[in-house]
C-alpha atoms as a PDB file:
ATOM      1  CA  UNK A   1     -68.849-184.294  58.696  1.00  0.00           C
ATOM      2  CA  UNK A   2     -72.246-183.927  60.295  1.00  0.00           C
ATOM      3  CA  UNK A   3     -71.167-181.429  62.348  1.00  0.00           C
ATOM      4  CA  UNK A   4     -70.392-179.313  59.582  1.00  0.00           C
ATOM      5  CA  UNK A   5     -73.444-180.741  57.443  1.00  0.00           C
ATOM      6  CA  UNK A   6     -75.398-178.705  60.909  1.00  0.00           C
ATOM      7  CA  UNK A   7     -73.590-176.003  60.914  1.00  0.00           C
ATOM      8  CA  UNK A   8     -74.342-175.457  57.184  1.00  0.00           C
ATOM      9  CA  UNK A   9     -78.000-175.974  57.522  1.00  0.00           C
ATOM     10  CA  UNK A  10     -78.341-173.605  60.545  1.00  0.00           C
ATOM     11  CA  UNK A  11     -76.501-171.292  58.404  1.00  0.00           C
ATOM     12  CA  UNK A  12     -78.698-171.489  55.273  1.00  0.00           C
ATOM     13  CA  UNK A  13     -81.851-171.267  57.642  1.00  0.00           C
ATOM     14  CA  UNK A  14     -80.810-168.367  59.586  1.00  0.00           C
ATOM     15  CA  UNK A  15     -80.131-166.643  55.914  1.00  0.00           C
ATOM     16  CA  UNK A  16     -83.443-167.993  54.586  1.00  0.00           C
ATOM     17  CA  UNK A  17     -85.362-166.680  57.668  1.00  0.00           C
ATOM     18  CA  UNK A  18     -83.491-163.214  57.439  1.00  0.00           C
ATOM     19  CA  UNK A  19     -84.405-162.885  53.682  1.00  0.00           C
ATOM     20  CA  UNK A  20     -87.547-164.801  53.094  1.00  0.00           C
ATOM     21  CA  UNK A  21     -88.904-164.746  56.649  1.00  0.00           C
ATOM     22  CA  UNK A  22     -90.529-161.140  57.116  1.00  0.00           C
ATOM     23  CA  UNK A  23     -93.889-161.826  56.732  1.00  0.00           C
ATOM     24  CA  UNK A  24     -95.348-165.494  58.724  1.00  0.00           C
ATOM     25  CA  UNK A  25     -98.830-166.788  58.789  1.00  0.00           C
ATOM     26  CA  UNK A  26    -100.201-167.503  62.537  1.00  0.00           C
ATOM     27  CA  UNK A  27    -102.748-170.210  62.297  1.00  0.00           C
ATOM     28  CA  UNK A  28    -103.295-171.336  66.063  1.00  0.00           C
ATOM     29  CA  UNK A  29    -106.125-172.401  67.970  1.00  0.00           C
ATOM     30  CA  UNK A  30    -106.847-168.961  68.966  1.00  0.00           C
ATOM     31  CA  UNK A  31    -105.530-166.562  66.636  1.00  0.00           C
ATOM     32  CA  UNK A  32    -105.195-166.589  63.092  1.00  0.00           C
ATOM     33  CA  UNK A  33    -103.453-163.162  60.855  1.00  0.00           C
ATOM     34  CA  UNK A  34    -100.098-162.542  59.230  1.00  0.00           C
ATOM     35  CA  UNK A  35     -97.121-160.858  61.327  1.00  0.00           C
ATOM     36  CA  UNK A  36     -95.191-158.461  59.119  1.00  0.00           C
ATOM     37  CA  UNK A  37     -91.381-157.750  60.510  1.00  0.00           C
ATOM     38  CA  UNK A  38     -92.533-159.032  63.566  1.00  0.00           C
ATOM     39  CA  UNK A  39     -95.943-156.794  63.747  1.00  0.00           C
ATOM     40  CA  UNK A  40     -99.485-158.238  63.199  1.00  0.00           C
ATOM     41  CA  UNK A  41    -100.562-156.722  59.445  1.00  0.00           C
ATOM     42  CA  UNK A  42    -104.071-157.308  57.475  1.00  0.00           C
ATOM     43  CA  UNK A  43    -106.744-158.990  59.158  1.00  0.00           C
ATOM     44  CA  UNK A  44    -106.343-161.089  62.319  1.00  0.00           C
ATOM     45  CA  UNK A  45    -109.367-163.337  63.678  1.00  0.00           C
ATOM     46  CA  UNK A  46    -109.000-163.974  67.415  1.00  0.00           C
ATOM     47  CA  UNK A  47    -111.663-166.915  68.470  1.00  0.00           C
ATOM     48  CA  UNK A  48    -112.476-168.112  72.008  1.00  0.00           C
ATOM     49  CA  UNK A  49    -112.334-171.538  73.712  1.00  0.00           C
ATOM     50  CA  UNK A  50    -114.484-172.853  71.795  1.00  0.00           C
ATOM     51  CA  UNK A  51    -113.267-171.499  68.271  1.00  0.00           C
ATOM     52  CA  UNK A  52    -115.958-168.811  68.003  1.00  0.00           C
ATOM     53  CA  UNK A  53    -114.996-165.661  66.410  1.00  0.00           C
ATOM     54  CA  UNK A  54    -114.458-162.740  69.308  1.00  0.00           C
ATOM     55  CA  UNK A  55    -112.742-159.791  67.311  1.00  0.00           C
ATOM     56  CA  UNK A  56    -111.883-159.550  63.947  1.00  0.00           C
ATOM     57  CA  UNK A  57    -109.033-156.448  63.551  1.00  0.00           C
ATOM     58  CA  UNK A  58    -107.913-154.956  60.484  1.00  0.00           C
ATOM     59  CA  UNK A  59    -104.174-153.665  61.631  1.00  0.00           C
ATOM     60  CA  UNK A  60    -103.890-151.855  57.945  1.00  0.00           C
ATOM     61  CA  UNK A  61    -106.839-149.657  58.759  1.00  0.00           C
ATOM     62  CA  UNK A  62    -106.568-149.783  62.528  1.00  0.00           C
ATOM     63  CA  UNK A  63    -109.779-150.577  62.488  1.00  0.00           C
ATOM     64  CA  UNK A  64    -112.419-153.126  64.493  1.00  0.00           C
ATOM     65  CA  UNK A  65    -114.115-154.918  61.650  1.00  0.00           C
ATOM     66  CA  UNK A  66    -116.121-157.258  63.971  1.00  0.00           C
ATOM     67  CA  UNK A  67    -116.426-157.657  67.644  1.00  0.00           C
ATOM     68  CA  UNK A  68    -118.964-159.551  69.643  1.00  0.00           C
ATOM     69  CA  UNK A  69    -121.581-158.110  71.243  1.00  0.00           C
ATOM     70  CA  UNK A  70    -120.588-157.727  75.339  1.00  0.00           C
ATOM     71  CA  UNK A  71    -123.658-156.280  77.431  1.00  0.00           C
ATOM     72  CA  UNK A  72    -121.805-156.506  80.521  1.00  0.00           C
ATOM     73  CA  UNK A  73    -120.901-153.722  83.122  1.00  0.00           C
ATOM     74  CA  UNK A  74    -117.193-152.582  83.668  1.00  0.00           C
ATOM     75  CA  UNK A  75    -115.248-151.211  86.318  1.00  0.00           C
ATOM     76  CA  UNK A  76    -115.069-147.408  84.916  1.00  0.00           C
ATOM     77  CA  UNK A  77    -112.961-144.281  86.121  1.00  0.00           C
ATOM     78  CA  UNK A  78    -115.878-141.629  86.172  1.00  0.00           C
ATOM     79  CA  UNK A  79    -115.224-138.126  87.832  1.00  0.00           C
ATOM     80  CA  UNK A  80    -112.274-139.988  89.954  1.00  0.00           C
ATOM     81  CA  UNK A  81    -114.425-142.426  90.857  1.00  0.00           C
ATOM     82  CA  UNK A  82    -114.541-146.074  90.409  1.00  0.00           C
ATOM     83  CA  UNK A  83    -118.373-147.192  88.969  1.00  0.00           C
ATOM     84  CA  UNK A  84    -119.618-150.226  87.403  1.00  0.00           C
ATOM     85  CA  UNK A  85    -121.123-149.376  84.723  1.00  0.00           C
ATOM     86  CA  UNK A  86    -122.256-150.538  80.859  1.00  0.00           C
ATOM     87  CA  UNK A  87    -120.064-148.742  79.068  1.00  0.00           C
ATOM     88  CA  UNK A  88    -120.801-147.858  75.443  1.00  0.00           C
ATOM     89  CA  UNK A  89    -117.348-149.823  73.993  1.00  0.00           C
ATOM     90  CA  UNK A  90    -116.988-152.741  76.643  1.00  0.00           C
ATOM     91  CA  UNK A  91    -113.040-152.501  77.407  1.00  0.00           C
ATOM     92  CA  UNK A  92    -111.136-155.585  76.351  1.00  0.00           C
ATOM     93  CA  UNK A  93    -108.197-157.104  75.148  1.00  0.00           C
ATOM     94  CA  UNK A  94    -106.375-156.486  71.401  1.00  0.00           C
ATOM     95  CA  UNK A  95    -106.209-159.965  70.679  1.00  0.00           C
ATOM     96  CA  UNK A  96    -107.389-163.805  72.044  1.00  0.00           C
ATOM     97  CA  UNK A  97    -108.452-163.580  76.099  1.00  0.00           C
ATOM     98  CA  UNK A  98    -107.740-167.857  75.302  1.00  0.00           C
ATOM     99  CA  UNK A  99    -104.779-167.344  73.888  1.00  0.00           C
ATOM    100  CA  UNK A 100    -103.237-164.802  76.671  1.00  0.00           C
ATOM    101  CA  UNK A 101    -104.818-167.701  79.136  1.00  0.00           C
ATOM    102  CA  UNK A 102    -103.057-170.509  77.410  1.00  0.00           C
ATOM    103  CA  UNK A 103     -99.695-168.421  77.937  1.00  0.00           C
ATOM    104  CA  UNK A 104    -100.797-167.822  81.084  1.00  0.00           C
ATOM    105  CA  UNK A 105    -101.190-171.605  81.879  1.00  0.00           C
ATOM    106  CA  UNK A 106     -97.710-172.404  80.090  1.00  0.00           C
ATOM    107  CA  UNK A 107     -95.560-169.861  81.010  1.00  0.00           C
ATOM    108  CA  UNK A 108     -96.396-169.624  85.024  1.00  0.00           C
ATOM    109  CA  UNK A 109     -94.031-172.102  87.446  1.00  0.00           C
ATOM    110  CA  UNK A 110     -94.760-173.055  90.913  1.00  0.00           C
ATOM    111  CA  UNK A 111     -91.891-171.525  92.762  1.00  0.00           C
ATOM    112  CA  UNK A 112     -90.189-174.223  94.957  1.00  0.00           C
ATOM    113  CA  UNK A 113     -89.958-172.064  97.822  1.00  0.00           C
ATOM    114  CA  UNK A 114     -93.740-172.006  97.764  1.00  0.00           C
ATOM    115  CA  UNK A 115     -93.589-175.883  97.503  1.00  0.00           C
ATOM    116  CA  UNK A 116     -91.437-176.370 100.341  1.00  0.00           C
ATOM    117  CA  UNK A 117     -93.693-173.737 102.702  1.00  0.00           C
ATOM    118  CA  UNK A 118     -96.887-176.376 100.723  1.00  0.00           C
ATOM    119  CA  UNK A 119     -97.967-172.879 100.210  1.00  0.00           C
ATOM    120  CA  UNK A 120    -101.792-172.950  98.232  1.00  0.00           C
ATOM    121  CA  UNK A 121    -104.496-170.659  97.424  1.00  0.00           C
ATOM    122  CA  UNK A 122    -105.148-167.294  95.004  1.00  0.00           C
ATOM    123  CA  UNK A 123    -102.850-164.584  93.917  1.00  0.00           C
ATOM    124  CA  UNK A 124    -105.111-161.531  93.137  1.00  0.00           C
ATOM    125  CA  UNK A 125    -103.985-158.838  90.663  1.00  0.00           C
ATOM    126  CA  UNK A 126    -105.666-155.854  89.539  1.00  0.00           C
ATOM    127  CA  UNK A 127    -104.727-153.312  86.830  1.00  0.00           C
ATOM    128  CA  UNK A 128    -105.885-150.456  85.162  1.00  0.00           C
ATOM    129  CA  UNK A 129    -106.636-150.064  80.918  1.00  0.00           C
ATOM    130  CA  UNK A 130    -106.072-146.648  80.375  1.00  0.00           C
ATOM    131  CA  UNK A 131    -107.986-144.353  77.800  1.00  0.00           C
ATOM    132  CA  UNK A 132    -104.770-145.190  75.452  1.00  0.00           C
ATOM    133  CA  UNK A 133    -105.350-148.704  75.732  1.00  0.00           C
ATOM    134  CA  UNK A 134    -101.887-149.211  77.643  1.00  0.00           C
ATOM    135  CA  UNK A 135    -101.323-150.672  81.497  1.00  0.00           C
ATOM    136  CA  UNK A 136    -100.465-149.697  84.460  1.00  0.00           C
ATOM    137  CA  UNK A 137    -101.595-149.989  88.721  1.00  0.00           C
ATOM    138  CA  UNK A 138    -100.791-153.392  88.832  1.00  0.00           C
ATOM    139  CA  UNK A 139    -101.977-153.929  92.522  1.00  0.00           C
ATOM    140  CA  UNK A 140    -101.585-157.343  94.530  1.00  0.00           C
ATOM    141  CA  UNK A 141    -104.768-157.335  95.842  1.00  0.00           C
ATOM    142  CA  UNK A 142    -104.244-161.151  97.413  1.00  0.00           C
ATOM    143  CA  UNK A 143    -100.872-162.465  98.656  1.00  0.00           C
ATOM    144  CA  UNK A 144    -100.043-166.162  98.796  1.00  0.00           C
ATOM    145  CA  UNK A 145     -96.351-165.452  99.406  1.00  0.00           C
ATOM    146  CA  UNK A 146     -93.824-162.985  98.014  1.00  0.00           C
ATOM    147  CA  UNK A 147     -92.103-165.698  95.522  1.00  0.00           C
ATOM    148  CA  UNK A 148     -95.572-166.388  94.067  1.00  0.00           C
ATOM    149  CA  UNK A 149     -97.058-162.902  93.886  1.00  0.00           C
ATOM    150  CA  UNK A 150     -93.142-162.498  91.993  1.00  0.00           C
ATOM    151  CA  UNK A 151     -93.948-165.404  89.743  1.00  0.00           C
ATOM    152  CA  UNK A 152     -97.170-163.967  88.265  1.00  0.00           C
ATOM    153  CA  UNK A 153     -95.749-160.622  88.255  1.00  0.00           C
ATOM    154  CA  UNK A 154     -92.751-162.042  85.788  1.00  0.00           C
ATOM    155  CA  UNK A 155     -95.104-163.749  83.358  1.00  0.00           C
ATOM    156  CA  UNK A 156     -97.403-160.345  83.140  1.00  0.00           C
ATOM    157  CA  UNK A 157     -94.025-158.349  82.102  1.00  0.00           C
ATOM    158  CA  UNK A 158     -93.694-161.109  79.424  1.00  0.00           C
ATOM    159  CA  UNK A 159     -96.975-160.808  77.451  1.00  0.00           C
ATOM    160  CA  UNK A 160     -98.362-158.529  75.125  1.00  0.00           C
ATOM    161  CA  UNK A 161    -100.062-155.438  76.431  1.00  0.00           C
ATOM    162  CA  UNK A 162    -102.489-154.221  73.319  1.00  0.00           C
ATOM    163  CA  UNK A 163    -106.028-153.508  74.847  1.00  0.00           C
ATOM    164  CA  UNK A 164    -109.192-152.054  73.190  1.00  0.00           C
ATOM    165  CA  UNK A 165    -110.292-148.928  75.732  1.00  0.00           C
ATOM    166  CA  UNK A 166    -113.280-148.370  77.067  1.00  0.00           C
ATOM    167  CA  UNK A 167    -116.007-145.855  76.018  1.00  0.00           C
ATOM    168  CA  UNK A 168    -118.320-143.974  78.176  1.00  0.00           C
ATOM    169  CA  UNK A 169    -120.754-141.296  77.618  1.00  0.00           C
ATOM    170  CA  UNK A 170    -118.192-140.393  74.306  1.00  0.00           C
ATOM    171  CA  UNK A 171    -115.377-140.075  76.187  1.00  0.00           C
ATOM    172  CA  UNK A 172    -112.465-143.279  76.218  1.00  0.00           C
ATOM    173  CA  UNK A 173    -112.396-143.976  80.256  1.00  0.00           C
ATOM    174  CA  UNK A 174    -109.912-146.239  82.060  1.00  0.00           C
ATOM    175  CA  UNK A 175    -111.424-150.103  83.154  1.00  0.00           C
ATOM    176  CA  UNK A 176    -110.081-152.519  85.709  1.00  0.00           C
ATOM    177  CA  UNK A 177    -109.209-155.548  85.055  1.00  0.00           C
ATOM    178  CA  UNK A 178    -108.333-158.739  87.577  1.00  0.00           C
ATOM    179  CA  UNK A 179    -106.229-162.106  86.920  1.00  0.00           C
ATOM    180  CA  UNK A 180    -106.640-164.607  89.522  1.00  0.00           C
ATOM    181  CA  UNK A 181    -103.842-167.280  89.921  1.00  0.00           C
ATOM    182  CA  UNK A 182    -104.704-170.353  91.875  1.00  0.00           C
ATOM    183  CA  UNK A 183    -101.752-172.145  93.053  1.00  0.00           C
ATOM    184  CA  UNK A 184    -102.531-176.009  93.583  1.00  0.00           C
ATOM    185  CA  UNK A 185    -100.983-179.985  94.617  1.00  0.00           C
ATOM    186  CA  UNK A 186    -101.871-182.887  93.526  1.00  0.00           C
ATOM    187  CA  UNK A 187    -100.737-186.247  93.935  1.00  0.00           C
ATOM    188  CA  UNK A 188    -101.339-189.208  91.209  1.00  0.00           C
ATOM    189  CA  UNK A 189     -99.558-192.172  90.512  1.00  0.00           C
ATOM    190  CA  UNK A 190     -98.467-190.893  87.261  1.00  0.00           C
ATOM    191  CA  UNK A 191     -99.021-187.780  84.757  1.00  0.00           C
ATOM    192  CA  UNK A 192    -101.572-189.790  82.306  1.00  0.00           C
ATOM    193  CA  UNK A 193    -103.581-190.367  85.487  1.00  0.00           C
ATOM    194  CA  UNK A 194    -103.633-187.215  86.353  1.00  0.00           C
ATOM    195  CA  UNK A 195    -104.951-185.973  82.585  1.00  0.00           C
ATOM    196  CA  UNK A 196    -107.193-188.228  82.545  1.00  0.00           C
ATOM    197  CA  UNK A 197    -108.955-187.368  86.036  1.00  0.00           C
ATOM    198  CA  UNK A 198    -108.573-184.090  85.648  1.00  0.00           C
ATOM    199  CA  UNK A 199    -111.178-182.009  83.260  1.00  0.00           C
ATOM    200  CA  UNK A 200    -111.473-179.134  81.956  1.00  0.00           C
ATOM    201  CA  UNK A 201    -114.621-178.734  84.031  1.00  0.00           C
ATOM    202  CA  UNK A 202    -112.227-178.275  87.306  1.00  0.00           C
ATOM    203  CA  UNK A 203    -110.559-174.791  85.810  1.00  0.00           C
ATOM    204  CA  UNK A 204    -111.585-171.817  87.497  1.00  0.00           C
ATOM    205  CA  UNK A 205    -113.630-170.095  85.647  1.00  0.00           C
ATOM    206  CA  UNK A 206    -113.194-166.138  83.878  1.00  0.00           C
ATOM    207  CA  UNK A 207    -115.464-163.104  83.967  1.00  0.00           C
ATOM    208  CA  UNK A 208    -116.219-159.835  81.677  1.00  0.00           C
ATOM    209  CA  UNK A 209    -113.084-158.250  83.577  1.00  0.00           C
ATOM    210  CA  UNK A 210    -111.172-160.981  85.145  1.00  0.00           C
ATOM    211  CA  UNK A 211    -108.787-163.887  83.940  1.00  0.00           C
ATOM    212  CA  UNK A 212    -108.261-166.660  86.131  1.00  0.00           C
ATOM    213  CA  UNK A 213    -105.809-169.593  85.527  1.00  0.00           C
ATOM    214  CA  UNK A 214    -104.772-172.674  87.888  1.00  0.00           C
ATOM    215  CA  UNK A 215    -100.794-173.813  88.407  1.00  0.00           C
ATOM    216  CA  UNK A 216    -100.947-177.170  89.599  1.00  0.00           C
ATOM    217  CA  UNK A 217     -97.969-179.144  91.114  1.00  0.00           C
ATOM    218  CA  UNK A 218     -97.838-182.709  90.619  1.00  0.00           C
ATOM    219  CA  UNK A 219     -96.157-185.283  93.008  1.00  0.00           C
ATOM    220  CA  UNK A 220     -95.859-188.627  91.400  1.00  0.00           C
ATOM    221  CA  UNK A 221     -96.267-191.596  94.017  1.00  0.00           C
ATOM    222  CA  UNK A 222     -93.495-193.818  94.286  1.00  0.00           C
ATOM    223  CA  UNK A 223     -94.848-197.938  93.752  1.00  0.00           C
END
Protein backbone atom coordinates (compact mmCIF):
# COMPACT_ATOMS: atom_id res chain seq x y z
CA UNK A 1 0.00 0.00 0.00
CA UNK A 2 2.71 2.59 0.43
CA UNK A 3 4.38 1.50 -2.34
CA UNK A 4 1.63 2.30 -4.47
CA UNK A 5 0.63 5.46 -2.25
CA UNK A 6 4.67 6.50 -3.87
CA UNK A 7 4.18 5.53 -6.94
CA UNK A 8 0.98 7.66 -7.13
CA UNK A 9 2.56 10.72 -5.74
CA UNK A 10 5.63 10.54 -8.06
CA UNK A 11 3.10 10.20 -10.67
CA UNK A 12 0.94 13.25 -9.82
CA UNK A 13 4.28 15.31 -9.34
CA UNK A 14 5.88 14.39 -12.48
CA UNK A 15 2.30 15.50 -14.18
CA UNK A 16 2.15 18.63 -12.00
CA UNK A 17 5.78 19.59 -12.91
CA UNK A 18 5.08 18.84 -16.72
CA UNK A 19 1.91 21.07 -16.67
CA UNK A 20 2.37 23.65 -14.01
CA UNK A 21 6.17 23.63 -13.87
CA UNK A 22 7.37 25.81 -16.97
CA UNK A 23 8.16 28.81 -15.46
CA UNK A 24 10.34 28.52 -11.62
CA UNK A 25 11.56 31.32 -9.51
CA UNK A 26 15.51 31.06 -8.63
CA UNK A 27 16.04 32.78 -5.36
CA UNK A 28 19.69 31.66 -4.29
CA UNK A 29 22.42 33.28 -2.63
CA UNK A 30 23.78 34.42 -5.82
CA UNK A 31 21.27 34.65 -8.38
CA UNK A 32 17.83 35.60 -8.29
CA UNK A 33 15.31 35.66 -11.95
CA UNK A 34 12.64 33.36 -13.32
CA UNK A 35 13.64 30.34 -15.77
CA UNK A 36 11.02 29.97 -18.49
CA UNK A 37 11.02 26.21 -20.17
CA UNK A 38 14.21 25.86 -18.77
CA UNK A 39 15.70 29.42 -20.09
CA UNK A 40 16.36 32.46 -17.80
CA UNK A 41 13.31 35.13 -18.85
CA UNK A 42 12.68 38.85 -17.33
CA UNK A 43 15.10 40.25 -15.11
CA UNK A 44 17.80 38.26 -13.30
CA UNK A 45 20.02 39.95 -10.43
CA UNK A 46 23.35 38.14 -10.05
CA UNK A 47 25.12 39.45 -6.58
CA UNK A 48 28.65 38.64 -5.36
CA UNK A 49 30.01 37.06 -2.15
CA UNK A 50 28.91 39.36 -0.27
CA UNK A 51 25.26 39.84 -1.74
CA UNK A 52 26.10 43.03 -3.66
CA UNK A 53 24.43 43.49 -6.89
CA UNK A 54 27.11 42.70 -9.96
CA UNK A 55 24.79 42.58 -13.17
CA UNK A 56 21.36 43.06 -13.48
CA UNK A 57 20.14 41.39 -17.17
CA UNK A 58 16.96 41.83 -18.78
CA UNK A 59 16.79 38.37 -21.00
CA UNK A 60 13.34 39.86 -22.68
CA UNK A 61 15.25 42.77 -24.10
CA UNK A 62 18.67 41.16 -24.20
CA UNK A 63 19.72 43.88 -22.63
CA UNK A 64 22.39 44.93 -19.59
CA UNK A 65 20.24 47.02 -17.32
CA UNK A 66 22.99 47.44 -14.65
CA UNK A 67 26.51 46.31 -14.33
CA UNK A 68 29.17 47.43 -11.95
CA UNK A 69 31.67 49.58 -12.75
CA UNK A 70 35.16 47.33 -13.53
CA UNK A 71 38.28 49.72 -14.25
CA UNK A 72 40.50 46.90 -14.62
CA UNK A 73 42.76 45.84 -17.64
CA UNK A 74 42.02 42.58 -19.68
CA UNK A 75 43.88 40.23 -21.60
CA UNK A 76 42.71 41.50 -25.27
CA UNK A 77 43.26 39.94 -28.86
CA UNK A 78 44.47 43.20 -30.71
CA UNK A 79 45.98 42.88 -34.33
CA UNK A 80 46.82 39.01 -33.34
CA UNK A 81 48.29 40.04 -30.48
CA UNK A 82 47.73 39.40 -26.90
CA UNK A 83 47.67 43.10 -24.81
CA UNK A 84 46.49 44.03 -21.51
CA UNK A 85 44.56 46.54 -21.85
CA UNK A 86 41.29 48.65 -20.29
CA UNK A 87 38.93 47.75 -22.51
CA UNK A 88 35.85 49.91 -23.04
CA UNK A 89 33.18 46.82 -21.93
CA UNK A 90 35.38 44.84 -19.30
CA UNK A 91 34.71 41.07 -20.54
CA UNK A 92 32.89 38.97 -17.99
CA UNK A 93 30.65 36.37 -17.20
CA UNK A 94 26.54 36.20 -18.10
CA UNK A 95 25.63 35.45 -14.75
CA UNK A 96 27.12 35.09 -10.79
CA UNK A 97 31.29 34.67 -10.91
CA UNK A 98 30.07 33.26 -6.91
CA UNK A 99 27.74 31.21 -8.09
CA UNK A 100 29.93 29.46 -11.04
CA UNK A 101 32.64 29.30 -7.94
CA UNK A 102 30.26 27.64 -5.59
CA UNK A 103 29.67 24.93 -8.47
CA UNK A 104 33.03 24.96 -8.90
CA UNK A 105 33.72 24.10 -5.17
CA UNK A 106 30.78 21.40 -5.19
CA UNK A 107 31.01 19.76 -8.22
CA UNK A 108 35.07 19.15 -8.40
CA UNK A 109 36.37 15.55 -6.68
CA UNK A 110 39.82 14.75 -5.71
CA UNK A 111 40.62 11.88 -7.98
CA UNK A 112 41.93 8.90 -5.88
CA UNK A 113 44.64 8.21 -8.14
CA UNK A 114 45.92 11.66 -7.25
CA UNK A 115 45.42 10.66 -3.53
CA UNK A 116 47.28 7.60 -3.70
CA UNK A 117 50.42 9.44 -5.78
CA UNK A 118 49.56 12.38 -2.36
CA UNK A 119 49.65 14.39 -5.45
CA UNK A 120 49.14 18.53 -4.36
CA UNK A 121 49.46 21.82 -5.87
CA UNK A 122 47.60 24.09 -8.87
CA UNK A 123 45.92 23.06 -12.02
CA UNK A 124 46.15 26.13 -14.39
CA UNK A 125 43.58 26.65 -17.18
CA UNK A 126 43.28 29.30 -19.60
CA UNK A 127 40.55 30.04 -22.19
CA UNK A 128 39.55 32.37 -24.60
CA UNK A 129 35.86 34.65 -24.63
CA UNK A 130 35.34 35.17 -28.05
CA UNK A 131 33.73 38.37 -29.70
CA UNK A 132 30.36 36.09 -29.60
CA UNK A 133 30.64 35.66 -26.06
CA UNK A 134 31.18 31.73 -26.51
CA UNK A 135 34.50 29.50 -25.38
CA UNK A 136 37.02 27.92 -26.66
CA UNK A 137 41.39 27.36 -26.26
CA UNK A 138 41.03 25.75 -23.17
CA UNK A 139 44.87 25.39 -22.50
CA UNK A 140 46.42 23.48 -19.37
CA UNK A 141 48.77 25.89 -18.64
CA UNK A 142 49.86 23.93 -15.14
CA UNK A 143 49.76 20.12 -14.75
CA UNK A 144 49.41 18.42 -11.39
CA UNK A 145 48.71 15.04 -13.01
CA UNK A 146 46.65 13.86 -15.97
CA UNK A 147 43.58 12.52 -13.68
CA UNK A 148 43.40 16.00 -12.09
CA UNK A 149 43.94 18.26 -15.09
CA UNK A 150 40.81 15.50 -16.38
CA UNK A 151 38.84 16.31 -13.28
CA UNK A 152 38.67 20.09 -13.81
CA UNK A 153 38.33 19.63 -17.40
CA UNK A 154 34.90 17.45 -16.67
CA UNK A 155 33.37 20.02 -14.34
CA UNK A 156 34.15 23.00 -17.06
CA UNK A 157 32.10 20.81 -19.79
CA UNK A 158 29.33 20.78 -17.09
CA UNK A 159 28.66 24.52 -16.49
CA UNK A 160 27.09 27.15 -18.26
CA UNK A 161 29.08 28.98 -20.88
CA UNK A 162 27.09 32.57 -21.34
CA UNK A 163 29.80 35.40 -21.21
CA UNK A 164 29.44 39.20 -21.77
CA UNK A 165 32.37 40.06 -24.62
CA UNK A 166 34.69 42.42 -24.47
CA UNK A 167 34.81 45.87 -26.19
CA UNK A 168 37.74 47.66 -27.52
CA UNK A 169 38.21 50.71 -29.48
CA UNK A 170 34.26 49.79 -30.86
CA UNK A 171 35.04 46.66 -31.94
CA UNK A 172 33.88 43.24 -29.57
CA UNK A 173 37.59 41.58 -29.07
CA UNK A 174 38.29 38.14 -27.56
CA UNK A 175 39.64 38.17 -23.49
CA UNK A 176 41.43 35.46 -21.59
CA UNK A 177 40.35 34.16 -18.85
CA UNK A 178 42.23 31.69 -16.07
CA UNK A 179 40.70 29.20 -13.31
CA UNK A 180 43.15 28.03 -10.89
CA UNK A 181 42.39 24.71 -9.01
CA UNK A 182 44.36 24.04 -5.90
CA UNK A 183 44.33 20.52 -4.95
CA UNK A 184 44.90 20.09 -1.03
CA UNK A 185 45.11 17.35 2.39
CA UNK A 186 44.25 17.82 5.46
CA UNK A 187 44.06 15.83 8.42
CA UNK A 188 41.57 16.61 11.54
CA UNK A 189 40.13 14.52 14.00
CA UNK A 190 36.78 15.00 12.61
CA UNK A 191 34.80 17.15 9.84
CA UNK A 192 33.30 19.83 12.51
CA UNK A 193 36.95 20.37 13.44
CA UNK A 194 37.94 20.89 10.37
CA UNK A 195 34.95 23.72 9.64
CA UNK A 196 35.58 25.20 12.39
CA UNK A 197 39.51 25.77 11.85
CA UNK A 198 39.19 26.36 8.60
CA UNK A 199 37.98 30.07 7.33
CA UNK A 200 37.02 31.50 4.67
CA UNK A 201 40.08 33.71 4.98
CA UNK A 202 42.33 30.50 3.81
CA UNK A 203 40.52 30.38 0.09
CA UNK A 204 42.62 31.44 -2.60
CA UNK A 205 41.70 34.37 -3.69
CA UNK A 206 40.10 35.57 -7.56
CA UNK A 207 41.14 38.33 -9.94
CA UNK A 208 39.44 40.63 -12.82
CA UNK A 209 40.19 37.51 -15.21
CA UNK A 210 40.84 34.56 -13.10
CA UNK A 211 38.72 32.12 -10.83
CA UNK A 212 40.44 30.19 -8.37
CA UNK A 213 38.86 27.47 -6.11
CA UNK A 214 40.54 24.94 -3.48
CA UNK A 215 39.56 20.89 -3.39
CA UNK A 216 40.55 19.78 -0.14
CA UNK A 217 40.82 16.07 0.97
CA UNK A 218 40.12 15.26 4.41
CA UNK A 219 41.63 12.26 6.39
CA UNK A 220 39.85 11.74 9.61
CA UNK A 221 42.28 10.45 12.48
CA UNK A 222 41.44 7.31 13.94
CA UNK A 223 41.20 7.71 18.28
Amino acid sequence: MLMKYYATTLFLLLVSTLSFGQIVNIATKFERGTLTKGQPTGIWNYLDETGQLELRMNYDSRRINYRRPDTARYELRINDTWQLVHPTRAPGLLGSRAARRQELSKGLRYPVAALQEHRQGDVLISYVVQPDGSTSDYTVLSSLSPACDQEVWRMLQQLPSRWIPAIYLGQARAARFYLRVHFETATARSLDEYKKTHTQAAAPLSGPFTDAVTVTAIAIERR
